[in-house]
Protein backbone atom coordinates (compact mmCIF):
# COMPACT_ATOMS: atom_id res chain seq x y z
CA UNK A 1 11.18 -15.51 31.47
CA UNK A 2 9.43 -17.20 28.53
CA UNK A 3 6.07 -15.57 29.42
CA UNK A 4 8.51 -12.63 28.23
CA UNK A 5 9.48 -13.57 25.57
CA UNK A 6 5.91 -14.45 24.21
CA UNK A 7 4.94 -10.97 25.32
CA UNK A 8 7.87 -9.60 23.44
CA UNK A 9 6.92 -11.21 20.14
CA UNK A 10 3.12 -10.40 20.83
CA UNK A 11 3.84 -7.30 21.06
CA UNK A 12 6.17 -7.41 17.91
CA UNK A 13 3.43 -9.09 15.79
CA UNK A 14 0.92 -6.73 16.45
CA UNK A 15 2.84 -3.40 15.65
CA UNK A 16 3.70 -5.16 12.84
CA UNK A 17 0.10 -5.96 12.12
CA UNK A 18 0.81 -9.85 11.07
CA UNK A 19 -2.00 -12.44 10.58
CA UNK A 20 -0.62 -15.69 11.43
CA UNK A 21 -0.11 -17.85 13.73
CA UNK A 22 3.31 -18.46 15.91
CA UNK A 23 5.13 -21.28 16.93
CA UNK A 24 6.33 -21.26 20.07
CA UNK A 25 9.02 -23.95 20.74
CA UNK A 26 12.06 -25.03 22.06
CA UNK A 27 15.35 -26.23 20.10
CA UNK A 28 13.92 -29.61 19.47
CA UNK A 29 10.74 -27.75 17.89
CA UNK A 30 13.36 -25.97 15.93
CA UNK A 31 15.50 -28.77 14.88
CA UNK A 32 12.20 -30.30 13.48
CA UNK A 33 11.70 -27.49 11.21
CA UNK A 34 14.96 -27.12 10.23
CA UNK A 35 15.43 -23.66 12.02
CA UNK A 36 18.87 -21.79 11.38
CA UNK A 37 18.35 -18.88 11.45
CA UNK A 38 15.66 -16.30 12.59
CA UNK A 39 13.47 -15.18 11.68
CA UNK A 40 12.40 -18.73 9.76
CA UNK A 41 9.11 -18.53 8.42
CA UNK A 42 7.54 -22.12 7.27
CA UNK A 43 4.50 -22.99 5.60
CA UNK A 44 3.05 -25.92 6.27
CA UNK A 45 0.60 -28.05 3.29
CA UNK A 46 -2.55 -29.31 4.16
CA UNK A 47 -1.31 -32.67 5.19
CA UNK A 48 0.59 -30.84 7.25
CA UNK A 49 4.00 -31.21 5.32
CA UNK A 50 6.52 -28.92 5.28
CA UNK A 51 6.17 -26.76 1.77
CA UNK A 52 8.25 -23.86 1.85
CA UNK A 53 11.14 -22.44 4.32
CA UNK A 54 12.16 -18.81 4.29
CA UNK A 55 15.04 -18.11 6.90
CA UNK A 56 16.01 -14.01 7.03
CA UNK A 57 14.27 -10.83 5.78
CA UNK A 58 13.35 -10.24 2.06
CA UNK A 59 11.58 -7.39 1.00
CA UNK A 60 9.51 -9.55 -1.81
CA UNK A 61 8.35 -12.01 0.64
CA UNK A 62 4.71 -10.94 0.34
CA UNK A 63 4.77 -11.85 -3.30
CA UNK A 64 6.33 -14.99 -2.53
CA UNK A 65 3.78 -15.91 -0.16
CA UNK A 66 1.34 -15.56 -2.26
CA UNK A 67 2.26 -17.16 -5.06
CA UNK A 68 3.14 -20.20 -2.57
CA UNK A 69 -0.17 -20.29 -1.26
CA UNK A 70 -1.84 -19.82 -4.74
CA UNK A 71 -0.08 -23.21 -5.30
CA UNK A 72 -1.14 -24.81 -1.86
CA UNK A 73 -4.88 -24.01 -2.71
CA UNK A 74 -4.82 -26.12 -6.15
């Protein structure tokens, strides 16, 4: 069920102990923000643009999130 799945990811996000938020969504969500993969992390500018698109794991993707939001924050 999707209250499942939610539960599932919940859960996943807090062993993980993550700090941000989730988008919860169905394929028309995804086609919107270009999802092809998962795990697709996004980050959205403060006009609420699109501003960078990670699809898969990568191990320096704390760095890279950083410097992206350094660059946001200018």
């Amino acid at each position: 069920s999707e209250n499942e799945k939610k539960s599932a990811v919940a859960a996943f996000i807090q062993k993980g102990g993550y700090h941000f938020p989730i988008l919860y969504g169905d394929n028309e969500i995804a086609n919107a923000y270009g999802v092809r993969g998962i795990p697709t992390l996004v980050v959205i500018d403060k006009e609420g643009k699109l501003a960078y698109r990670h699809v898969g794991y990568d191990p320096t993707l704390p760095e890279e999130l950083a410097w992206q939001t350094k660059e946001l924050l200018k």
